[in-house]
N, C-alpha and C. Protein backbone atom coordinates (compact mmCIF):
# COMPACT_ATOMS: atom_id res chain seq x y z
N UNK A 1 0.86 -1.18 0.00
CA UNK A 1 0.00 0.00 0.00
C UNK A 1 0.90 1.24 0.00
N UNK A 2 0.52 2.33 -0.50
CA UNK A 2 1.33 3.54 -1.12
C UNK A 2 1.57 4.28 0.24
N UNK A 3 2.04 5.28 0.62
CA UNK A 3 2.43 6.09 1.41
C UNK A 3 1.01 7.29 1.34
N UNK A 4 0.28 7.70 2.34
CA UNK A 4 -0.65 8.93 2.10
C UNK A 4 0.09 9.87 2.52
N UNK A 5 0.54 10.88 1.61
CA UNK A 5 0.88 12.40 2.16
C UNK A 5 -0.57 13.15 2.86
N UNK A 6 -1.11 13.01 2.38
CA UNK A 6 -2.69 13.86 2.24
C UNK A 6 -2.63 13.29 4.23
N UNK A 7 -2.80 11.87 4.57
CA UNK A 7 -2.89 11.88 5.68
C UNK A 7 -2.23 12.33 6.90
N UNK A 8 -0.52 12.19 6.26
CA UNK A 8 0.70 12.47 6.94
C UNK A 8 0.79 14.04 7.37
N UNK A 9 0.28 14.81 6.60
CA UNK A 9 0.01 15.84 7.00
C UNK A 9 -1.56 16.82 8.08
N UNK A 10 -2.19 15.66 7.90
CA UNK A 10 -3.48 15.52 9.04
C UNK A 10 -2.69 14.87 10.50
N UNK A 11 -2.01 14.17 10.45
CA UNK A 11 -1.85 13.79 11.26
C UNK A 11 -0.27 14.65 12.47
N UNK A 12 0.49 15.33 11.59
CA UNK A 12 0.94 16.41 11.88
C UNK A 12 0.55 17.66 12.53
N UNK A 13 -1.21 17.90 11.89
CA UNK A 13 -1.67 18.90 12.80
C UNK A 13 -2.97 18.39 14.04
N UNK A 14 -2.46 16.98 13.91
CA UNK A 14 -3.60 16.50 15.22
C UNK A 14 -3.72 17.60 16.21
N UNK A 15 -2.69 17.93 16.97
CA UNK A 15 -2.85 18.54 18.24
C UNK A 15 -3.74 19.99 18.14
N UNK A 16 -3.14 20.35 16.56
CA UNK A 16 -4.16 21.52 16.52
C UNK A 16 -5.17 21.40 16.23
N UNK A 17 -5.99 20.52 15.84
CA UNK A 17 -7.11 20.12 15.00
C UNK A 17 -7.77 19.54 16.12
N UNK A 18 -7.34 18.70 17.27
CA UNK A 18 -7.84 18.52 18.83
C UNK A 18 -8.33 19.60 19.17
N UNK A 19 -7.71 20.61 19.51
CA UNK A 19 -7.88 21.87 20.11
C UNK A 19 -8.98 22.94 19.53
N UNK A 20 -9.00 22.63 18.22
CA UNK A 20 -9.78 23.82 17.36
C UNK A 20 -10.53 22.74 16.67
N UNK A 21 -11.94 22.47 16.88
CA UNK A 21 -13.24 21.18 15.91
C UNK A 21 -13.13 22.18 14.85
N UNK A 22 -13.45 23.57 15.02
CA UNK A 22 -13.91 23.95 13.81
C UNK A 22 -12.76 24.13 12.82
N UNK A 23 -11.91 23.95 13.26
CA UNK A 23 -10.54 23.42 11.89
C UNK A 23 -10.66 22.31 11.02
N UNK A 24 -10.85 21.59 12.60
CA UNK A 24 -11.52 20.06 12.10
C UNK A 24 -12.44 19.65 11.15
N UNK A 25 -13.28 20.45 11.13
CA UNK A 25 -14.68 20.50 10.67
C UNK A 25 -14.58 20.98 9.34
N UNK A 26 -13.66 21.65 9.50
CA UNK A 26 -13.31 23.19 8.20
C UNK A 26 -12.80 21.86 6.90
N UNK A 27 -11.60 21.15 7.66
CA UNK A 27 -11.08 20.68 6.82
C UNK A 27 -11.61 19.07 6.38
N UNK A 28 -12.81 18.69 7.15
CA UNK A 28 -13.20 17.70 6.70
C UNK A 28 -14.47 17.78 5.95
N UNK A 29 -14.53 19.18 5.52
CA UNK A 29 -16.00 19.79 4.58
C UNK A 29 -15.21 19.94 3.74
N UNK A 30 -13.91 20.43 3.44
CA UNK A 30 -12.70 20.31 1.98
C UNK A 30 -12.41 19.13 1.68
N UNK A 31 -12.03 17.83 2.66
CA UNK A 31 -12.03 16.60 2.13
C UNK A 31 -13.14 15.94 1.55
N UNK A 32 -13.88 16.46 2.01
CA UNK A 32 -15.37 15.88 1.38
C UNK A 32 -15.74 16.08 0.13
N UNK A 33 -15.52 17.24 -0.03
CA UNK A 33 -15.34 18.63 -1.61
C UNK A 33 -14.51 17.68 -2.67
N UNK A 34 -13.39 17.62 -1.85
CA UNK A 34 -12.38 16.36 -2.66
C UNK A 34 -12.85 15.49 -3.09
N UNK A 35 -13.32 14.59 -2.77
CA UNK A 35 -14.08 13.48 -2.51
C UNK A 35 -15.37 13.28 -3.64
N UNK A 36 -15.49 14.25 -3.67
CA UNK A 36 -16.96 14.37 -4.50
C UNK A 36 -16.36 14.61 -5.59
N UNK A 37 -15.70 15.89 -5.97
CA UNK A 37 -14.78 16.05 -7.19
C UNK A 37 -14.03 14.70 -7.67
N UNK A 38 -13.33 13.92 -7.09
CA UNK A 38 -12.74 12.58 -7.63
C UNK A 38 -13.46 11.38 -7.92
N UNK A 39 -14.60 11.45 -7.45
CA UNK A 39 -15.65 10.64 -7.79
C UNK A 39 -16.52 11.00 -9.07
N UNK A 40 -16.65 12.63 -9.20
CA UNK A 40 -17.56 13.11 -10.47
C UNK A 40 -16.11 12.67 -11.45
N UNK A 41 -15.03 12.64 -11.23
CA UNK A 41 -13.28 12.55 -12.59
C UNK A 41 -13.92 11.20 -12.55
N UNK A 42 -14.04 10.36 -12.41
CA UNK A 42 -14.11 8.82 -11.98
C UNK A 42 -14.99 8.05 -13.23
N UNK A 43 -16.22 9.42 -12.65
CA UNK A 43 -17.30 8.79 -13.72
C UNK A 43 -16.94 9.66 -14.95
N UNK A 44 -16.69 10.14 -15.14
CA UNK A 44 -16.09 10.87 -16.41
C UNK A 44 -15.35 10.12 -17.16
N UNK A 45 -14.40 9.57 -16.50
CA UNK A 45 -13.21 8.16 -17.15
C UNK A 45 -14.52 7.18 -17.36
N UNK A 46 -15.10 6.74 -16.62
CA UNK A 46 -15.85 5.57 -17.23
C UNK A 46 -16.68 5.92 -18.69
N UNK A 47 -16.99 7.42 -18.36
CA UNK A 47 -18.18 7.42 -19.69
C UNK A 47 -16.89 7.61 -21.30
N UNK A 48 -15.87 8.15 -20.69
CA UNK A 48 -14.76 7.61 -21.64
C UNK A 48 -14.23 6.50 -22.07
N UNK A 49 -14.52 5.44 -21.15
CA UNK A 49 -14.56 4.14 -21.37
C UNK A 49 -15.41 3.20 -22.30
N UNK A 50 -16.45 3.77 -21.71
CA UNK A 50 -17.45 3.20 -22.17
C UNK A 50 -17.57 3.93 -23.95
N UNK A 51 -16.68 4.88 -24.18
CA UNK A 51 -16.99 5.81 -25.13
C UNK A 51 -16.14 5.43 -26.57
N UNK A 52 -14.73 4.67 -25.87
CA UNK A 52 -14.14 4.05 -26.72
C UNK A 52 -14.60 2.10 -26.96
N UNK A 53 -14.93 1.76 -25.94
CA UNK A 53 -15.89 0.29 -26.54
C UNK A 53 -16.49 0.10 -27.30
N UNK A 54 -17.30 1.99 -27.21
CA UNK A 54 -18.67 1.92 -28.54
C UNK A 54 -17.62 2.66 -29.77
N UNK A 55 -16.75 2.67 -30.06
CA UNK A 55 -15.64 2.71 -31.24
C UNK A 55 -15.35 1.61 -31.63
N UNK A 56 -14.83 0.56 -30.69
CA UNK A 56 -14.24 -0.58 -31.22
C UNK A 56 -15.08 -1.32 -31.58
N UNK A 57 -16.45 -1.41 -31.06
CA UNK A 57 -17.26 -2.23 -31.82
C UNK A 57 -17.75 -1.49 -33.17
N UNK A 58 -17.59 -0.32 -32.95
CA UNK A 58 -17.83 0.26 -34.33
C UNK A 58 -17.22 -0.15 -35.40
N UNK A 59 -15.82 -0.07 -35.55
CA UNK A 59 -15.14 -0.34 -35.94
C UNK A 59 -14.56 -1.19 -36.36
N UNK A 60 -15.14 -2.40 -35.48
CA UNK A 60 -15.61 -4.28 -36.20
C UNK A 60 -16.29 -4.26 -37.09
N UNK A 61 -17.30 -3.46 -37.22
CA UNK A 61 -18.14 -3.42 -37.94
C UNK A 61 -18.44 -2.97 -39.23
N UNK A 62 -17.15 -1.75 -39.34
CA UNK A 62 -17.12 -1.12 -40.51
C UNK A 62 -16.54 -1.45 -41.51
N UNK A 63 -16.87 -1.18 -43.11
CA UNK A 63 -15.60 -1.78 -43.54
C UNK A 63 -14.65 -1.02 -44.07
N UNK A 64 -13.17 -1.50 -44.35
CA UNK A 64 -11.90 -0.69 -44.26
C UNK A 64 -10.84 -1.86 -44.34
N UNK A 65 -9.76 -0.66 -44.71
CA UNK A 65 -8.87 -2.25 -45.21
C UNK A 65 -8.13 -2.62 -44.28
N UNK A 66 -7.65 -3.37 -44.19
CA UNK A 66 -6.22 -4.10 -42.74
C UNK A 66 -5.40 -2.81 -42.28
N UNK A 67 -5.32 -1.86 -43.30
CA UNK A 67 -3.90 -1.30 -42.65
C UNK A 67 -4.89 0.15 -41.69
N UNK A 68 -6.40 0.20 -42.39
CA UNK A 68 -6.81 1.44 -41.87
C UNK A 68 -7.20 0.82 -40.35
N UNK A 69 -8.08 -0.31 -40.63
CA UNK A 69 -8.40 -1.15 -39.11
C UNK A 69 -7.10 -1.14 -37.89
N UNK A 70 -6.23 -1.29 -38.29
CA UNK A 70 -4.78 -1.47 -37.51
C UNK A 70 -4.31 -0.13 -37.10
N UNK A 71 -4.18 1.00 -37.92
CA UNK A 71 -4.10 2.35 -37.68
C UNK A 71 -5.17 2.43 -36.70
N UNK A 72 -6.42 2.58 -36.91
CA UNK A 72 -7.47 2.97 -35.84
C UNK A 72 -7.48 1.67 -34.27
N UNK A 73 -6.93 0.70 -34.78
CA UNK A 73 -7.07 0.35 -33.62
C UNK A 73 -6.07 0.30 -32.89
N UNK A 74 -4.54 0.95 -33.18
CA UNK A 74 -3.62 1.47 -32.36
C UNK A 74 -3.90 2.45 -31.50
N UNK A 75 -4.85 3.40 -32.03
CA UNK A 75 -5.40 4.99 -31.64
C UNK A 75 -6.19 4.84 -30.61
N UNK A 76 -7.14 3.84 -30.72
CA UNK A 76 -7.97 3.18 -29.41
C UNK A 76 -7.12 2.54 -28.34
N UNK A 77 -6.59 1.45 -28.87
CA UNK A 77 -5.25 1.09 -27.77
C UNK A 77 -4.54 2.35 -26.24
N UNK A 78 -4.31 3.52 -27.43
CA UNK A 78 -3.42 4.47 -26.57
C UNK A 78 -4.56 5.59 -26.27
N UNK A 79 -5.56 5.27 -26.92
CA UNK A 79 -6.52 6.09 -25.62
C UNK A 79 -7.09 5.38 -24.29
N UNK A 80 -7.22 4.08 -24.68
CA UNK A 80 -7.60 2.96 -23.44
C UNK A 80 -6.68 3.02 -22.45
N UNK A 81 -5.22 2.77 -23.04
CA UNK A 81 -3.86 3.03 -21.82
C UNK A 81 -3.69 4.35 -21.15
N UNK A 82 -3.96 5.19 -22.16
CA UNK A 82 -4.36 6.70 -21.17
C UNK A 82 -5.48 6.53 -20.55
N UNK A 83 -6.32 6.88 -20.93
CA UNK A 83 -7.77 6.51 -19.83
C UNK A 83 -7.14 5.41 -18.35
N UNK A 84 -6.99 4.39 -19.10
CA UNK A 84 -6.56 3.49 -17.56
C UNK A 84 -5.26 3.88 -16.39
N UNK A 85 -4.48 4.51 -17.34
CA UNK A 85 -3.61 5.19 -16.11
C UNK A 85 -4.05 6.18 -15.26
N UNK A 86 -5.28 7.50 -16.22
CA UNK A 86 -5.98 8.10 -15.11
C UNK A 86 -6.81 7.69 -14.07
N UNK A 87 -7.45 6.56 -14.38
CA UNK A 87 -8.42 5.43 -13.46
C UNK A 87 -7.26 5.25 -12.30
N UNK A 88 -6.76 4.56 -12.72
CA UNK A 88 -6.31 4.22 -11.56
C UNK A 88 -5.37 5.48 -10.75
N UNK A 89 -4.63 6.49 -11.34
CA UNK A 89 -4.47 7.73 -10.65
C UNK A 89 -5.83 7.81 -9.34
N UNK A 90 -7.08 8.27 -9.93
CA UNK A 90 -8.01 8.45 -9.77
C UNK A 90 -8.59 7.28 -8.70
N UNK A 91 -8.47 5.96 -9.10
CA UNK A 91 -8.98 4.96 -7.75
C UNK A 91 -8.21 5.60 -6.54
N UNK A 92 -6.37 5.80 -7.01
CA UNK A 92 -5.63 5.47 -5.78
C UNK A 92 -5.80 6.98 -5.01
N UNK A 93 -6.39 8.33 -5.39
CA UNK A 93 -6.50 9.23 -5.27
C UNK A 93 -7.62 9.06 -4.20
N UNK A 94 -8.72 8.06 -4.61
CA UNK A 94 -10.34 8.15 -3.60
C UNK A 94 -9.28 7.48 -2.57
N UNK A 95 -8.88 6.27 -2.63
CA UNK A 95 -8.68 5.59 -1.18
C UNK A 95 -7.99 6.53 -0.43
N UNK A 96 -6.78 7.78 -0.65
CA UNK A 96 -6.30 8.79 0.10
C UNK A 96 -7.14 9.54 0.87
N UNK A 97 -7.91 9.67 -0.51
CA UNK A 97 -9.38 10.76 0.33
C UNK A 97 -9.75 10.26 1.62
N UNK A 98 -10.47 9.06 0.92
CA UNK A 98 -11.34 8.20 2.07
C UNK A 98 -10.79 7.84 3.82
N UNK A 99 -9.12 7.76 3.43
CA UNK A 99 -8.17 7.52 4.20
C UNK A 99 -8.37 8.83 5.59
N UNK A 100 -8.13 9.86 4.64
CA UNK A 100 -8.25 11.24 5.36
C UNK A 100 -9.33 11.73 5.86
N UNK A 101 -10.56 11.37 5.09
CA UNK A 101 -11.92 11.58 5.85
C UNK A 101 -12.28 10.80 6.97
N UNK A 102 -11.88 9.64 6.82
CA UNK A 102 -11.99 8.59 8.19
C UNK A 102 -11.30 9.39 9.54
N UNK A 103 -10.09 9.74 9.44
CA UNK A 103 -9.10 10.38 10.20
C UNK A 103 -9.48 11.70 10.98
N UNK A 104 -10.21 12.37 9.78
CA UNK A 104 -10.90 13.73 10.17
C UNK A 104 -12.25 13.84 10.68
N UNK A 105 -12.32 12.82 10.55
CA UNK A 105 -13.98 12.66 11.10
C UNK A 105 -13.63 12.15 12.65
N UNK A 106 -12.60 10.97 12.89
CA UNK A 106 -12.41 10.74 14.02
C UNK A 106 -11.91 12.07 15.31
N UNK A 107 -10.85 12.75 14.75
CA UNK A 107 -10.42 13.65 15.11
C UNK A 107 -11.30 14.72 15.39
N UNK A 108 -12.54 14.84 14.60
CA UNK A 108 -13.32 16.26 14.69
C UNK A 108 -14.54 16.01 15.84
N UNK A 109 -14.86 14.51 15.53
CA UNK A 109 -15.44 13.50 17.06
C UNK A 109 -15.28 13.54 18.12
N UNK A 110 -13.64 13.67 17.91
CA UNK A 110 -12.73 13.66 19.56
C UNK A 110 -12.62 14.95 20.13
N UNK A 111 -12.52 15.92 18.80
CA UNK A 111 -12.57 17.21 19.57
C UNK A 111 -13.99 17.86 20.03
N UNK A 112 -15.11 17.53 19.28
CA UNK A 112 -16.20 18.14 20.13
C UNK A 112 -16.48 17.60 21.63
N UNK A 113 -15.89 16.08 21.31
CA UNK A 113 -16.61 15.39 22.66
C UNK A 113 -15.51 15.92 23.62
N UNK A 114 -14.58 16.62 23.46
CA UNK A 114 -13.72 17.21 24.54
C UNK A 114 -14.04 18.69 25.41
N UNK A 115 -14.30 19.24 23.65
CA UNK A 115 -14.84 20.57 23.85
C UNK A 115 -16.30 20.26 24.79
N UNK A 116 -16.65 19.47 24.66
CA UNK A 116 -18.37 19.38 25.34
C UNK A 116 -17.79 19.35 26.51
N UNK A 117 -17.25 18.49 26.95
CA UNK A 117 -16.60 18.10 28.27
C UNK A 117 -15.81 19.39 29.00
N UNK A 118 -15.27 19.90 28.33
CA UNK A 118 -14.64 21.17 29.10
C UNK A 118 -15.24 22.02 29.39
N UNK A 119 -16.58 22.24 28.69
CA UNK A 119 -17.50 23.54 29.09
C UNK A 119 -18.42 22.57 29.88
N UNK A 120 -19.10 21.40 29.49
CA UNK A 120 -20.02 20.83 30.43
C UNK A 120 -19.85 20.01 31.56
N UNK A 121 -18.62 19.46 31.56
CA UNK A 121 -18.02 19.22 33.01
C UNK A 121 -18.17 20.00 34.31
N UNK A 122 -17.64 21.15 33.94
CA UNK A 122 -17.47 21.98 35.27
C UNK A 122 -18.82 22.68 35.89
N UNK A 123 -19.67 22.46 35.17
CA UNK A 123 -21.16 23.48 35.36
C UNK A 123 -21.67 21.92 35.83
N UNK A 124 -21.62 20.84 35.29
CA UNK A 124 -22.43 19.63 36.03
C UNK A 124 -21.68 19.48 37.89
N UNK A 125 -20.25 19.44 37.47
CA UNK A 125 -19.69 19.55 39.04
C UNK A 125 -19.92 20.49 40.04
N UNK A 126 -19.90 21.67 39.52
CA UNK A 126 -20.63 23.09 40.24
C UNK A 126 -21.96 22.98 40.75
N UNK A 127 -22.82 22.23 39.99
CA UNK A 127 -24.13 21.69 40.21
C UNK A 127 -24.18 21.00 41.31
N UNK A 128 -23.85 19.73 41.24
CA UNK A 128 -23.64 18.78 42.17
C UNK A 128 -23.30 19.48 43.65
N UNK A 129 -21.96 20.52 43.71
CA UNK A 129 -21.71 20.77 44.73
C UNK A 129 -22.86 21.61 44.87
N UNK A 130 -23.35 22.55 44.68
CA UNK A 130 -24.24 23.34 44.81
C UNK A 130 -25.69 22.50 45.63
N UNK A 131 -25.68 21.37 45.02
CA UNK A 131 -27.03 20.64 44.81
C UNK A 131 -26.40 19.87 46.46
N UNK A 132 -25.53 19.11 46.74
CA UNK A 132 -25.16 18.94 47.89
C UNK A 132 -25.50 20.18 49.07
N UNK A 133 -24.98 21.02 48.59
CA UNK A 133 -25.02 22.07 49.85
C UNK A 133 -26.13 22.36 50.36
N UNK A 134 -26.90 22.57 49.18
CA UNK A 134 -28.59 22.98 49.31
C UNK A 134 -28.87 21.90 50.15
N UNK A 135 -29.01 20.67 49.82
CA UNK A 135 -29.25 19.58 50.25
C UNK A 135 -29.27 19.59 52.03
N UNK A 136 -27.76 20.14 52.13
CA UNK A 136 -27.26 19.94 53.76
C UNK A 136 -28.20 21.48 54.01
N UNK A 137 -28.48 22.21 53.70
CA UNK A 137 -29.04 23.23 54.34
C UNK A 137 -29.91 22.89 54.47
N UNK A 138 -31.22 22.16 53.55
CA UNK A 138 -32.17 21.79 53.50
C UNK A 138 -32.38 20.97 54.93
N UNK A 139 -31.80 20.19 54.75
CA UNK A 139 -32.11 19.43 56.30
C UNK A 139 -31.29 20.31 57.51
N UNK A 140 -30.45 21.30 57.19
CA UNK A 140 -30.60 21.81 59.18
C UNK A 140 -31.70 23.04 59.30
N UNK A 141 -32.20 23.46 58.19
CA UNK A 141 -33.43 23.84 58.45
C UNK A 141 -34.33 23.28 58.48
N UNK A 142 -34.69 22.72 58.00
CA UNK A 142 -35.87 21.80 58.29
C UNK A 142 -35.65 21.10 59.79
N UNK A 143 -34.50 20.60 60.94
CA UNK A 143 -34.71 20.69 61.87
C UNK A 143 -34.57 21.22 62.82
N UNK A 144 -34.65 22.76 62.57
CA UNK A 144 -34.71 23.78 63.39
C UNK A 144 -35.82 23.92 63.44
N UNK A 145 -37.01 23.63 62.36
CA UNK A 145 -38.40 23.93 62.01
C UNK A 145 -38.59 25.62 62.16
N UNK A 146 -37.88 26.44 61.87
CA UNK A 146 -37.61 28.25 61.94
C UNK A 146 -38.40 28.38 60.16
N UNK A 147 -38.06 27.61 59.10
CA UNK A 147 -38.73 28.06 57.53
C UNK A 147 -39.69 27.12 57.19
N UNK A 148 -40.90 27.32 56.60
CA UNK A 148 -41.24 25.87 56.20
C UNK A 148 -41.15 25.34 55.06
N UNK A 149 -41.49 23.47 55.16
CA UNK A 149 -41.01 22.96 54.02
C UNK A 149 -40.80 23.76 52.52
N UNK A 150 -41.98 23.86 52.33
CA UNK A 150 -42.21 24.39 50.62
C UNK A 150 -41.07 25.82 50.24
N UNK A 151 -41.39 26.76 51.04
CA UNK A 151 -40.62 28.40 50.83
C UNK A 151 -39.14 27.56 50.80
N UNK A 152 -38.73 26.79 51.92
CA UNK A 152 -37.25 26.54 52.14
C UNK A 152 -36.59 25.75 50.54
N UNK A 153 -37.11 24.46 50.11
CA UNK A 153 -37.19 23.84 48.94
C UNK A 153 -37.20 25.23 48.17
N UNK A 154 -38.05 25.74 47.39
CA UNK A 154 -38.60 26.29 46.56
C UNK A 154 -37.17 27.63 46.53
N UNK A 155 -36.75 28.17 47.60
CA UNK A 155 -35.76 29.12 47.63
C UNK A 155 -34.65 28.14 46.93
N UNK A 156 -34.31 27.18 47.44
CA UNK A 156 -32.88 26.47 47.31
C UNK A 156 -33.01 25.70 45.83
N UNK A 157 -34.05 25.34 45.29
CA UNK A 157 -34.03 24.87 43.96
C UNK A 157 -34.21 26.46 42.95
N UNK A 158 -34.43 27.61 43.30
CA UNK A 158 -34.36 28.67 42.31
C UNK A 158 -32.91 29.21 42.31
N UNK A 159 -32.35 28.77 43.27
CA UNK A 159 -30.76 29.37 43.32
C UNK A 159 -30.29 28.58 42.82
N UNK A 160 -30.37 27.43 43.32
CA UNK A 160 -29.62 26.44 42.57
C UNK A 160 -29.77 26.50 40.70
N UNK A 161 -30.88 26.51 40.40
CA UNK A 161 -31.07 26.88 39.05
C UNK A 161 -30.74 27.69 38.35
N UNK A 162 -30.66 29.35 39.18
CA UNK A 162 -30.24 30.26 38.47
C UNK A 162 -28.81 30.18 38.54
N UNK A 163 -28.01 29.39 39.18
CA UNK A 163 -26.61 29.24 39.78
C UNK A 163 -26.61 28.35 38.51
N UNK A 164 -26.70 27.34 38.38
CA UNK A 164 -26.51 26.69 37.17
C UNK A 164 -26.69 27.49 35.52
N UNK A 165 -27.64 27.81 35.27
CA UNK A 165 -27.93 28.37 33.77
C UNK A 165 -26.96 29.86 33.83
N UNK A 166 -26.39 30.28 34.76
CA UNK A 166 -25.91 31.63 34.64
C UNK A 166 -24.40 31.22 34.57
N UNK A 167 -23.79 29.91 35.53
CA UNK A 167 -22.47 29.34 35.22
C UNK A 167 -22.63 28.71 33.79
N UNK A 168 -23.58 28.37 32.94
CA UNK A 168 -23.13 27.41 32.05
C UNK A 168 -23.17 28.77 31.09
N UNK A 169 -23.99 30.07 31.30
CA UNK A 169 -24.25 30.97 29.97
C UNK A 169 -22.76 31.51 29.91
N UNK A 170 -22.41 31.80 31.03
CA UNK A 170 -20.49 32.33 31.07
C UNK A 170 -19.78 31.52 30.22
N UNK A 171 -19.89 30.42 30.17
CA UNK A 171 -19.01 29.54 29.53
C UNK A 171 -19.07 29.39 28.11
N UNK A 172 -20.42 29.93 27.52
CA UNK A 172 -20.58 29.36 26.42
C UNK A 172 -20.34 30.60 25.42
């Protein structure tokens, strides 16, 4: 199997492409672009393919003498060998692509689910502690019996709430 530059150089800017999805993202909406472009060359070679078959059967068919048949069917020959060297240019070109989109897709995966984690981590932990504390207040008031149930709850779940949606709006 060939060497991918196309990847070798994705994989060079992992750390930045970790750090920044929308690089990630950037550059796996250009591989894609790629991708589509080498696939529309692809079918283009085939309908060229298919374009010189319907010659050579033509060309069985027609009549003409040995040396014109032999002339024309050298001419087909070296358009078939051109055509097939771009094909396969062109196959070994998709598997690079494909190579690199796999890569960039993983990478652009890893970076949102990090990015999620760094902003939504700390507002779920903030929560929790928050949600603990309330918790412990909740019960030494409640056995002091000084607030009652409902006002005491009802205060400590609106703080707690607005404590949450106002830490996560900072972050975002």
């Amino acid at each position: 199997m060939a060497e991918n530059p196309l990847l070798d150089e994705v994989v060079a800017m992992y750390f930045h492409l970790v750090d920044n999805p929308d690089d990630a993202r950037a550059l796996l909406d250009d591989a894609h672009f790629n991708a589509a472009e080498n696939d529309h060359e692809i079918a283009m070679v085939g309908i060229q393919l298919r374009h010189i078959q319907h010659q050579t059967n033509e060309l069985m068919t027609q009549p003409m003498t040995d040396a014109e048949r032999e002339a024309q069917r050298v001419q087909l020959e070296e358009d078939y060998r051109g055509i097939k060297v771009d094909a396969d240019f062109l196959l070994e070109n998709r598997r690079r692509l494909r190579q690199v989109v796999k890569m960039l897709v993983f990478i652009w995966t890893y970076a949102i689910i990090r990015r999620a984690l760094r902003r939504f981590l700390p507002a779920v932990a903030l929560t929790f502690v928050a949600g603990t504390a309330a918790l412990v207040v909740y019960v030494e008031l409640r056995r002091g019996g000084t607030v009652p149930a409902f006002e005491a709850l009802g205060r400590i779940f609106t703080w707690l709430t607005s404590f949450f949606l106002l830490g996560y709006r900072v972050r975002l």
